[in-house]
PDB file of N, CA and C in Angstrom:
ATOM      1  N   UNK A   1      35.673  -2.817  17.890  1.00  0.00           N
ATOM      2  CA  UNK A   1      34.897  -3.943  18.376  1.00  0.00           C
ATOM      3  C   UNK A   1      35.244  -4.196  19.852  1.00  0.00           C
ATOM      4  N   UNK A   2      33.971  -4.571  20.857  1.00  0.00           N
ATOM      5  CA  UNK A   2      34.353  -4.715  22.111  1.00  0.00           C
ATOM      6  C   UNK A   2      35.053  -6.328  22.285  1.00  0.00           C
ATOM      7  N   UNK A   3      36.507  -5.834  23.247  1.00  0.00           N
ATOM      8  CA  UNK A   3      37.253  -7.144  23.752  1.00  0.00           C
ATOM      9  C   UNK A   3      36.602  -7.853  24.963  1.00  0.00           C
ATOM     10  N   UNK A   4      36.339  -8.713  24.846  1.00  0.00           N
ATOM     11  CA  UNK A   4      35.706 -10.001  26.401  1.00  0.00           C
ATOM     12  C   UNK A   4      36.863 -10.461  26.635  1.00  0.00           C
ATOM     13  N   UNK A   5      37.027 -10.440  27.508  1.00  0.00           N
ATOM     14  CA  UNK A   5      37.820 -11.383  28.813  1.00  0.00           C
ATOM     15  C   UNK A   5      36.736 -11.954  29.664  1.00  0.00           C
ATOM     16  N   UNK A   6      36.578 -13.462  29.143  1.00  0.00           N
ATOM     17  CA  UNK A   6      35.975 -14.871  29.892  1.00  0.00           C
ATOM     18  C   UNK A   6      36.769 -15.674  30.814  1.00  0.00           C
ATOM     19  N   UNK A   7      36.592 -15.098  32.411  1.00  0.00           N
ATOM     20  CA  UNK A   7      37.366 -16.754  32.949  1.00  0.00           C
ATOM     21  C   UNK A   7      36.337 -17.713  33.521  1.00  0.00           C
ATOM     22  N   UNK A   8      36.816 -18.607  33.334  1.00  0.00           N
ATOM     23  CA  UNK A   8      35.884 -19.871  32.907  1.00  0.00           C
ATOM     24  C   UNK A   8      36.406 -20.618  34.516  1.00  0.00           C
ATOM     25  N   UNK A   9      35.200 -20.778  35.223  1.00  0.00           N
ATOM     26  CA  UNK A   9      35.435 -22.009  36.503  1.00  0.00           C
ATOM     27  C   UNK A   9      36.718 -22.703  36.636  1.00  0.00           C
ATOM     28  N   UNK A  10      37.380 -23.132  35.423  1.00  0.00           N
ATOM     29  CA  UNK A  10      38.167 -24.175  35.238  1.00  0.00           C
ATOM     30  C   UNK A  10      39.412 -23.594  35.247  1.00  0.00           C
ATOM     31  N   UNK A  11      39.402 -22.189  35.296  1.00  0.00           N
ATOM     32  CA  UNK A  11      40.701 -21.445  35.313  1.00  0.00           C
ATOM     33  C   UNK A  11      41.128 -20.643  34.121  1.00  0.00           C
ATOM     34  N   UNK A  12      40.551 -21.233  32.863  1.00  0.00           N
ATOM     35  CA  UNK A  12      40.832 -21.008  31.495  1.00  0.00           C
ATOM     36  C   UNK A  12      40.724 -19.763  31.013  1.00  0.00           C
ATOM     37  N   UNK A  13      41.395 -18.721  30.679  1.00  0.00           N
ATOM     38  CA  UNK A  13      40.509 -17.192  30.220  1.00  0.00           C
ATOM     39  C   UNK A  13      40.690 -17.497  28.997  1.00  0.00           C
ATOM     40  N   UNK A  14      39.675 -16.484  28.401  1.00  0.00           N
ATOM     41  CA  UNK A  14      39.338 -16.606  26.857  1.00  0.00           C
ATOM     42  C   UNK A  14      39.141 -15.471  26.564  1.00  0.00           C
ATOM     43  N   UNK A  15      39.901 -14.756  25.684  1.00  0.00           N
ATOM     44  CA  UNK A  15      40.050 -13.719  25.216  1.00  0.00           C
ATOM     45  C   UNK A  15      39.108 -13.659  23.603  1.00  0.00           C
ATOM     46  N   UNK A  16      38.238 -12.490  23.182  1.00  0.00           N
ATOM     47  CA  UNK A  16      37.988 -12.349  22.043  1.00  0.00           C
ATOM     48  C   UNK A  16      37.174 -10.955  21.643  1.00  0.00           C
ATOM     49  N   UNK A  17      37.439 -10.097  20.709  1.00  0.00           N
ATOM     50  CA  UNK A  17      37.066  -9.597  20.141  1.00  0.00           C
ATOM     51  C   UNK A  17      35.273 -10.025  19.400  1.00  0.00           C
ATOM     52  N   UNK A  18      34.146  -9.126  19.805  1.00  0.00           N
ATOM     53  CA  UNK A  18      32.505  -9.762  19.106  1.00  0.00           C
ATOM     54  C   UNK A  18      32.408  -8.699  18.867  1.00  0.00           C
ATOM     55  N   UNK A  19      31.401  -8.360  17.842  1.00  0.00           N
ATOM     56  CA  UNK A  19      30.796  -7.642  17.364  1.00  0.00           C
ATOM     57  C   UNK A  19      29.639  -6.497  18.183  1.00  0.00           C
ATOM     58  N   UNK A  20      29.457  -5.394  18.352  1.00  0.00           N
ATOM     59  CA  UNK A  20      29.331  -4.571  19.230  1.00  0.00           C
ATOM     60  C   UNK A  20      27.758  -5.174  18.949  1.00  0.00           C
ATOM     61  N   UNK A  21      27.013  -5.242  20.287  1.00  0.00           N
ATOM     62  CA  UNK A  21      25.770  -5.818  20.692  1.00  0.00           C
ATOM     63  C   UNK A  21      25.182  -7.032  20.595  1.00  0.00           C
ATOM     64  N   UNK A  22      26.914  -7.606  20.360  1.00  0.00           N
ATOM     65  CA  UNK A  22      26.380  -9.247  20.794  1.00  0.00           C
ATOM     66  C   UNK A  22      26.040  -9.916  22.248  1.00  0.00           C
ATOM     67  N   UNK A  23      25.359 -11.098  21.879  1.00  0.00           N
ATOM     68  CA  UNK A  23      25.593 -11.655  23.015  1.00  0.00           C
ATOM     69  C   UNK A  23      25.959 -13.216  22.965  1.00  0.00           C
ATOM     70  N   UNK A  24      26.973 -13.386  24.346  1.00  0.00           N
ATOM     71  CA  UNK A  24      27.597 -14.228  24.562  1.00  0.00           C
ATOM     72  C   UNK A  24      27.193 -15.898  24.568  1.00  0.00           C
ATOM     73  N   UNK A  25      25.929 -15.970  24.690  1.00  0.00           N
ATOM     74  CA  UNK A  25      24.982 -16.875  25.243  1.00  0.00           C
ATOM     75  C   UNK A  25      24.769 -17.599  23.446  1.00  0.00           C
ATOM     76  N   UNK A  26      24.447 -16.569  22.856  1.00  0.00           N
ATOM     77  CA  UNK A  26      24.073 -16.627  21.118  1.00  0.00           C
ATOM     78  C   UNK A  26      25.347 -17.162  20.653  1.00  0.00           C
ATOM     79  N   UNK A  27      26.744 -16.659  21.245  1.00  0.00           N
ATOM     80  CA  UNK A  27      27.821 -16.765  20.824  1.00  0.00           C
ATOM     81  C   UNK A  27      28.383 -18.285  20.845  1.00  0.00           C
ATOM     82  N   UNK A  28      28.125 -18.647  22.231  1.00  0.00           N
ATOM     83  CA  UNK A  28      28.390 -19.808  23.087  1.00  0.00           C
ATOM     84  C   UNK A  28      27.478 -21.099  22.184  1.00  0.00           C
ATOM     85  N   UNK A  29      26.923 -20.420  21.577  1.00  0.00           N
ATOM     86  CA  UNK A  29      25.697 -21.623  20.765  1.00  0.00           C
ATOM     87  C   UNK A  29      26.827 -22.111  19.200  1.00  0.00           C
ATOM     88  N   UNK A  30      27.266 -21.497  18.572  1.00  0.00           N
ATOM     89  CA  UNK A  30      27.912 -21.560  17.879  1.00  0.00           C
ATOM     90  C   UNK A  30      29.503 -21.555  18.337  1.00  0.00           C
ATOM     91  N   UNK A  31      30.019 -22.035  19.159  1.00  0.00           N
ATOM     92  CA  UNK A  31      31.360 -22.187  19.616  1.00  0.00           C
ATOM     93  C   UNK A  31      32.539 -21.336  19.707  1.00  0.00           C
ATOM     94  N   UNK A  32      32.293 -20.436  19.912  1.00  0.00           N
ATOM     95  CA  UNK A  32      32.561 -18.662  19.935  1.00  0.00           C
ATOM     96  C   UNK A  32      33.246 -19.106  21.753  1.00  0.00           C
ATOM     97  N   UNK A  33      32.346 -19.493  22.182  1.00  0.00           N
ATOM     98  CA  UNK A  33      33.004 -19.304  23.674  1.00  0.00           C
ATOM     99  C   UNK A  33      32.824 -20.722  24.569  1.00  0.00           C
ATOM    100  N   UNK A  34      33.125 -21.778  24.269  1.00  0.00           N
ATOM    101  CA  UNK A  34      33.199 -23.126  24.463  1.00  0.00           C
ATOM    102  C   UNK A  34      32.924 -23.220  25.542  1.00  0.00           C
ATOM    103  N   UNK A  35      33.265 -22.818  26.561  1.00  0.00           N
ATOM    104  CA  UNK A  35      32.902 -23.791  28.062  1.00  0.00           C
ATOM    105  C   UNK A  35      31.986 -22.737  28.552  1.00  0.00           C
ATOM    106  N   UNK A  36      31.391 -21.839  28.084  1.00  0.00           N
ATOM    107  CA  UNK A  36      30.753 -20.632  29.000  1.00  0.00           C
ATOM    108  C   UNK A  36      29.122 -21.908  29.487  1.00  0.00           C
ATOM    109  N   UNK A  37      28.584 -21.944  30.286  1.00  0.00           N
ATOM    110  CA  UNK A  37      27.789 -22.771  30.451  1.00  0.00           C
ATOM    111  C   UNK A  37      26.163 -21.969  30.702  1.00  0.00           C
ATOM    112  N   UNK A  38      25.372 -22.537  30.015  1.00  0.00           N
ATOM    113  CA  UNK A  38      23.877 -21.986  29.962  1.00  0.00           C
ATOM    114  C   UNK A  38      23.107 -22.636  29.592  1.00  0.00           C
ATOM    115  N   UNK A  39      21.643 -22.687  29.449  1.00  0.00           N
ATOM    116  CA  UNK A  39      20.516 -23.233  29.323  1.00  0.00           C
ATOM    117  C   UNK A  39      19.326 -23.071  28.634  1.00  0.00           C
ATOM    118  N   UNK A  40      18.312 -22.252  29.309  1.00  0.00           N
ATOM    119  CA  UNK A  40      17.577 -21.835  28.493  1.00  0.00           C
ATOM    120  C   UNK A  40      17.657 -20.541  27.592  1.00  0.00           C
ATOM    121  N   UNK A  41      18.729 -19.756  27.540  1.00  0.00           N
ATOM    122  CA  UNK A  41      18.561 -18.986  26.685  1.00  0.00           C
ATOM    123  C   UNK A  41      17.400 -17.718  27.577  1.00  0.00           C
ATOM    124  N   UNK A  42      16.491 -18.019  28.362  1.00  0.00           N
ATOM    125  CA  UNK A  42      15.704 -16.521  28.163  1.00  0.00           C
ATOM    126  C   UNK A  42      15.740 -16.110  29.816  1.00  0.00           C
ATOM    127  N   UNK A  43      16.305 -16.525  30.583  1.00  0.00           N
ATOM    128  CA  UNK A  43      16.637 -15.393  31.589  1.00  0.00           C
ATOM    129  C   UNK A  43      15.821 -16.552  32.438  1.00  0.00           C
ATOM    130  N   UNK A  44      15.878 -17.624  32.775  1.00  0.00           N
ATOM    131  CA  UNK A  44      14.581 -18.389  33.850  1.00  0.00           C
ATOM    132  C   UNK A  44      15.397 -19.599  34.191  1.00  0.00           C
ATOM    133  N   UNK A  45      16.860 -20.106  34.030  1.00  0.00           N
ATOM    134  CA  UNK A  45      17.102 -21.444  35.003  1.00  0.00           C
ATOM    135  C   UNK A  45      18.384 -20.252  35.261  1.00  0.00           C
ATOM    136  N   UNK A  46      18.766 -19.238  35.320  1.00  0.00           N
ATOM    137  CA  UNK A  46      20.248 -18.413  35.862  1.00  0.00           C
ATOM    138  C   UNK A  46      21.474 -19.508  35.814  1.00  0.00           C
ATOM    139  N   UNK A  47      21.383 -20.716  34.526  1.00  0.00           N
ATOM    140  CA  UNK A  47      22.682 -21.601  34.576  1.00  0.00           C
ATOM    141  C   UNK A  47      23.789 -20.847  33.646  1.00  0.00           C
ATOM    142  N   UNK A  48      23.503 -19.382  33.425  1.00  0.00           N
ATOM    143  CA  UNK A  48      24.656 -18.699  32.356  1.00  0.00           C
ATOM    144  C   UNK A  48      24.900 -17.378  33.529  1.00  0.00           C
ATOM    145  N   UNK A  49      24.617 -17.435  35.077  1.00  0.00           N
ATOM    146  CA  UNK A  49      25.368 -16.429  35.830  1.00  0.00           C
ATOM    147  C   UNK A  49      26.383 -15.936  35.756  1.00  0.00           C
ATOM    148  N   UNK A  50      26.788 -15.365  35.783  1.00  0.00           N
ATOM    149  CA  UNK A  50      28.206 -14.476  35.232  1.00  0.00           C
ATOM    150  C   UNK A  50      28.507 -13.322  36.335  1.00  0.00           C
ATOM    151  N   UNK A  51      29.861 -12.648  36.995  1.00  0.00           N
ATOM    152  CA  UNK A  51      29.980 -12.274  37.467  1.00  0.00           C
ATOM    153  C   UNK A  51      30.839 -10.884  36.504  1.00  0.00           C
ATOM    154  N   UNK A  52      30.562  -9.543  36.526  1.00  0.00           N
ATOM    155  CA  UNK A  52      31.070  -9.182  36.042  1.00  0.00           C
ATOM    156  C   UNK A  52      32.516  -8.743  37.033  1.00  0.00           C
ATOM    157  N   UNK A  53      33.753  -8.283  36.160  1.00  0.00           N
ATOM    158  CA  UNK A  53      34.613  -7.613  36.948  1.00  0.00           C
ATOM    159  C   UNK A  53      35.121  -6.404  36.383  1.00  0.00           C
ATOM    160  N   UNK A  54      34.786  -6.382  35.258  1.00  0.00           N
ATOM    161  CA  UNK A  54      34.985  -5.157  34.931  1.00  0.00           C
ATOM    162  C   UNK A  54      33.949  -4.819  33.631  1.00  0.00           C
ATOM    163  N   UNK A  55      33.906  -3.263  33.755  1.00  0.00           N
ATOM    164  CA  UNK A  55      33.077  -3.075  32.592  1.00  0.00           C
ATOM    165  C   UNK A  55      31.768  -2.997  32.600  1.00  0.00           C
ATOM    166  N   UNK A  56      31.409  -2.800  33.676  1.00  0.00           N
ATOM    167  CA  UNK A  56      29.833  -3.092  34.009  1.00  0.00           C
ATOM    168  C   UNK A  56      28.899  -1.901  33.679  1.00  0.00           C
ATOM    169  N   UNK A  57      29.640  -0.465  33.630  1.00  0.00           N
ATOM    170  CA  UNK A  57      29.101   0.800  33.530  1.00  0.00           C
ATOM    171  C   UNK A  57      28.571   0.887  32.050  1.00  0.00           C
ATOM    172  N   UNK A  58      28.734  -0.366  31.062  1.00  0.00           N
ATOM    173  CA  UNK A  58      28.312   0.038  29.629  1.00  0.00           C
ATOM    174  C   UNK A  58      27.606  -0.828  29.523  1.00  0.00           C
ATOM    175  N   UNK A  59      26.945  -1.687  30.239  1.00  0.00           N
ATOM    176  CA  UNK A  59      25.756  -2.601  30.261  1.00  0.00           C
ATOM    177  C   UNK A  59      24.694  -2.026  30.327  1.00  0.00           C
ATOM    178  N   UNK A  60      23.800  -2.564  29.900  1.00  0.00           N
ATOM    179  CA  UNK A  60      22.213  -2.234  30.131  1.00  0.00           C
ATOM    180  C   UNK A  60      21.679  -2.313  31.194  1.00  0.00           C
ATOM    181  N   UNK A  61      20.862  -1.621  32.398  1.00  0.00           N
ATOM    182  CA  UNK A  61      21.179  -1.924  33.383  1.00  0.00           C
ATOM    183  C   UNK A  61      20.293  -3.325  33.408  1.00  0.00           C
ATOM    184  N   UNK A  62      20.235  -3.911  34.718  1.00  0.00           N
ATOM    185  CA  UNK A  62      19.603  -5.295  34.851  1.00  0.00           C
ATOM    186  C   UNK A  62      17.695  -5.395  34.411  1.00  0.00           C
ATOM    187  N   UNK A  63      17.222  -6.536  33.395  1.00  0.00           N
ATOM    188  CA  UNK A  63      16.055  -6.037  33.164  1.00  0.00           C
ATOM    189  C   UNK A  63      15.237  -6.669  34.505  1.00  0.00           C
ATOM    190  N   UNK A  64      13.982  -6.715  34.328  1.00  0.00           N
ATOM    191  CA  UNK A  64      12.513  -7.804  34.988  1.00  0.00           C
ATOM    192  C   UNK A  64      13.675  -9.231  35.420  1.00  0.00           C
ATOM    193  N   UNK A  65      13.771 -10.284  34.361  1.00  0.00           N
ATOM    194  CA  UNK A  65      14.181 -11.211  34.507  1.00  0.00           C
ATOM    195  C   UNK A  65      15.814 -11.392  34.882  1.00  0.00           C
ATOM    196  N   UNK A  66      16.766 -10.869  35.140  1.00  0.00           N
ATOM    197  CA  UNK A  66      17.788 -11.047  36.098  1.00  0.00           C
ATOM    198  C   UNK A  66      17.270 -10.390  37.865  1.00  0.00           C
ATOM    199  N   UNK A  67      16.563  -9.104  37.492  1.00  0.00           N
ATOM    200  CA  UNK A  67      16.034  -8.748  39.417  1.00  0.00           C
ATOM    201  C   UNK A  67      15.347  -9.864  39.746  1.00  0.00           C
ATOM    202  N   UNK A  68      14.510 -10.479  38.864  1.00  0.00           N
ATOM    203  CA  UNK A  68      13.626 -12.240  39.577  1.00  0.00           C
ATOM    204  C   UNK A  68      14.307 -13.011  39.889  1.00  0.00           C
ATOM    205  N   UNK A  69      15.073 -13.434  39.234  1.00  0.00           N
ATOM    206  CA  UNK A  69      16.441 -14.560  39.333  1.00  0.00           C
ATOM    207  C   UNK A  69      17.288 -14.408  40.201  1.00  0.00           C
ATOM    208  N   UNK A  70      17.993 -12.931  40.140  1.00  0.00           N
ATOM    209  CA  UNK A  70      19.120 -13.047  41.042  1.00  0.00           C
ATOM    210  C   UNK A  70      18.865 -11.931  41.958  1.00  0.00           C
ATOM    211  N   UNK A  71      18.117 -11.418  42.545  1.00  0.00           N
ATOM    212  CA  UNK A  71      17.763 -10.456  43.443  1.00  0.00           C
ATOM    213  C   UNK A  71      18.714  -9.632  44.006  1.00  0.00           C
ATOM    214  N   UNK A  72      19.420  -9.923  45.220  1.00  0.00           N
ATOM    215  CA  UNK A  72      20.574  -9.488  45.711  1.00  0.00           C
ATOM    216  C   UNK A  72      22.079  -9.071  45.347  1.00  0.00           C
ATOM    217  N   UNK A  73      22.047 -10.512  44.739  1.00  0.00           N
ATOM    218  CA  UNK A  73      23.293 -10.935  43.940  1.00  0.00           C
ATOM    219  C   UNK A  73      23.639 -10.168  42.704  1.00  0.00           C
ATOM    220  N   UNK A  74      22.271  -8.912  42.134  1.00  0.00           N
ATOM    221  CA  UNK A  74      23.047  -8.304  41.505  1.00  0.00           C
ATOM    222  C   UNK A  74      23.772  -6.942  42.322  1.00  0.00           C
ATOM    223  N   UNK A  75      23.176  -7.046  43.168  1.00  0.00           N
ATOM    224  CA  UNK A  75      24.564  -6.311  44.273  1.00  0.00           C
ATOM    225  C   UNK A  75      26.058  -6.496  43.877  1.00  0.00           C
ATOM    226  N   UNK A  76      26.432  -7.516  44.083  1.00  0.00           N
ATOM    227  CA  UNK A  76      27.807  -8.547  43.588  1.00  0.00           C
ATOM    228  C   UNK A  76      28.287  -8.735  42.427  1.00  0.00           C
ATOM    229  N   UNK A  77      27.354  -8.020  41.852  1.00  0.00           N
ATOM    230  CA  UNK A  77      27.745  -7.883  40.410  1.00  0.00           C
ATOM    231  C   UNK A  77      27.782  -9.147  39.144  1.00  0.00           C
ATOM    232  N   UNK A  78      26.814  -9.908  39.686  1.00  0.00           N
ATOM    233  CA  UNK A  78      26.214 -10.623  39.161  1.00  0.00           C
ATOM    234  C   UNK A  78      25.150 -10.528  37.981  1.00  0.00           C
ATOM    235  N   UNK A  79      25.027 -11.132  36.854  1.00  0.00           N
ATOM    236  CA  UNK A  79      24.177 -10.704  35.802  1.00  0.00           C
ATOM    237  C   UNK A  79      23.923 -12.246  35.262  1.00  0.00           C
ATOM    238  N   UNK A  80      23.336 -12.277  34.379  1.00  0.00           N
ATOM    239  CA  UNK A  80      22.565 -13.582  33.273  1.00  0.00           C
ATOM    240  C   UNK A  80      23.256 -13.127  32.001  1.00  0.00           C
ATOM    241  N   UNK A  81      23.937 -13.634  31.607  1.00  0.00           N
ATOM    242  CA  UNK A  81      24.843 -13.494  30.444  1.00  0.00           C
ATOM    243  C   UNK A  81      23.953 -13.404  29.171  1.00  0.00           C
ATOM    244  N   UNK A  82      22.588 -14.371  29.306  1.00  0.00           N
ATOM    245  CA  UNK A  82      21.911 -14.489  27.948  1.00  0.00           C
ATOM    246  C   UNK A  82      21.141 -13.081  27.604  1.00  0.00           C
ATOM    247  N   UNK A  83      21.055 -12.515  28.909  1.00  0.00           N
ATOM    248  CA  UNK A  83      20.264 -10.848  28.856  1.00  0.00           C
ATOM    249  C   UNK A  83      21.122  -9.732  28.439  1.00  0.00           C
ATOM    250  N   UNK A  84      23.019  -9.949  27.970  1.00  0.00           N
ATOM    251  CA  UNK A  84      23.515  -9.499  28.475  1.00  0.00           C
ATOM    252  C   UNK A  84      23.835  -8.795  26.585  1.00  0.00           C
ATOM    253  N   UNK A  85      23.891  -7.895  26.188  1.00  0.00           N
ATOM    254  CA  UNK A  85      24.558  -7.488  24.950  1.00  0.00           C
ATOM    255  C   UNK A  85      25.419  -6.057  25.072  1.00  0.00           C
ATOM    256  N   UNK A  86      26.660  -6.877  24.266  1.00  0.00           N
ATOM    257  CA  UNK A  86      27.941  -6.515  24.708  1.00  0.00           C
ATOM    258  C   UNK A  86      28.032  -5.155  23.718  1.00  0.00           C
ATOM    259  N   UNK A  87      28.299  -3.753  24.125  1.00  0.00           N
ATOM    260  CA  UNK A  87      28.751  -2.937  23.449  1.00  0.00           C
ATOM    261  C   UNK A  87      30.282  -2.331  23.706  1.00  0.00           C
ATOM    262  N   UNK A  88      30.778  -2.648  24.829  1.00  0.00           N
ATOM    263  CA  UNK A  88      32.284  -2.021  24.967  1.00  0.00           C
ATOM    264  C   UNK A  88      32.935  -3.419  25.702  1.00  0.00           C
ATOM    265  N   UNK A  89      34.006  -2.930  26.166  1.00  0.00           N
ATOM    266  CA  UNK A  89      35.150  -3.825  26.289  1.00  0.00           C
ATOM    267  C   UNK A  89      34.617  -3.925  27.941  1.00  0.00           C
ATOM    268  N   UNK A  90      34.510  -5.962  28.291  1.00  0.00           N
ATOM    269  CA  UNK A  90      33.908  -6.037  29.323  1.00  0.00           C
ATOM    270  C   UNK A  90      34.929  -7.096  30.051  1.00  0.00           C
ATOM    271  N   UNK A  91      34.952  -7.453  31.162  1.00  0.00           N
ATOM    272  CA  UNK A  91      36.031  -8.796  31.977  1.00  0.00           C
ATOM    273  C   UNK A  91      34.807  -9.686  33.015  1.00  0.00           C
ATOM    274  N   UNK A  92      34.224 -10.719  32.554  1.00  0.00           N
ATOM    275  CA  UNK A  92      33.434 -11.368  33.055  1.00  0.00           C
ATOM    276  C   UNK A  92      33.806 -12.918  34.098  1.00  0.00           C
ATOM    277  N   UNK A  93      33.130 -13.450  34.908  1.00  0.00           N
ATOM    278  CA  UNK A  93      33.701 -14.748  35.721  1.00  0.00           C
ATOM    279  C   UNK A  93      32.784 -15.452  35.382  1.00  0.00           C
ATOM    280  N   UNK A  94      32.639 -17.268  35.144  1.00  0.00           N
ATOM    281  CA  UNK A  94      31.573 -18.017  35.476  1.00  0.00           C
ATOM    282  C   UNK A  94      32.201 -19.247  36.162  1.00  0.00           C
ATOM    283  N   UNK A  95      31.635 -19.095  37.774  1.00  0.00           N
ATOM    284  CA  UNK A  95      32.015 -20.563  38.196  1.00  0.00           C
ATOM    285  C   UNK A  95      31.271 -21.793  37.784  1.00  0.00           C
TER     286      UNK A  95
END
């Protein structure tokens, strides 16, 4: 099962083991990942931005709705967490 490493704005990391092609956003709804912060769920207010730091090579690459949202910034390695389903071991940021 892939390991997440979440650090959270507040300083907090959160370590956990999910189920291979979850996602975090789904997770965060049911209290799986408490402070991760988001909104609508489908890729259109970018309030679940996430920075990856590691692990990015086993992502999907970015679809339609993170290149609209975050244009550049996925340069920086920036992604939408709710688009995001986890198959290997990833290290993510959200300020």
């Amino acid at each position: 099962m892939p390991q997440v490493k979440f650090h959270y704005g507040n300083g907090e990391l959160h370590e956990q083991e999910v189920k291979e092609n979850s996602n975090l956003v789904v997770l965060a709804g049911i209290k799986k990942f408490p402070h991760l912060k988001y909104g609508c769920g489908m890729g259109k207010c970018t309030k679940c931005k996430v920075q990856i730091l590691d692990g990015a090579e086993a992502l999907a690459p970015p679809n339609w709705k993170e290149e609209k949202m975050l244009k550049e910034q996925l340069e920086d390695g920036y992604r939408l967490c709710c688009q995001l389903f986890i198959q290997d071991d990833i290290e993510l940021k959200q300020e």
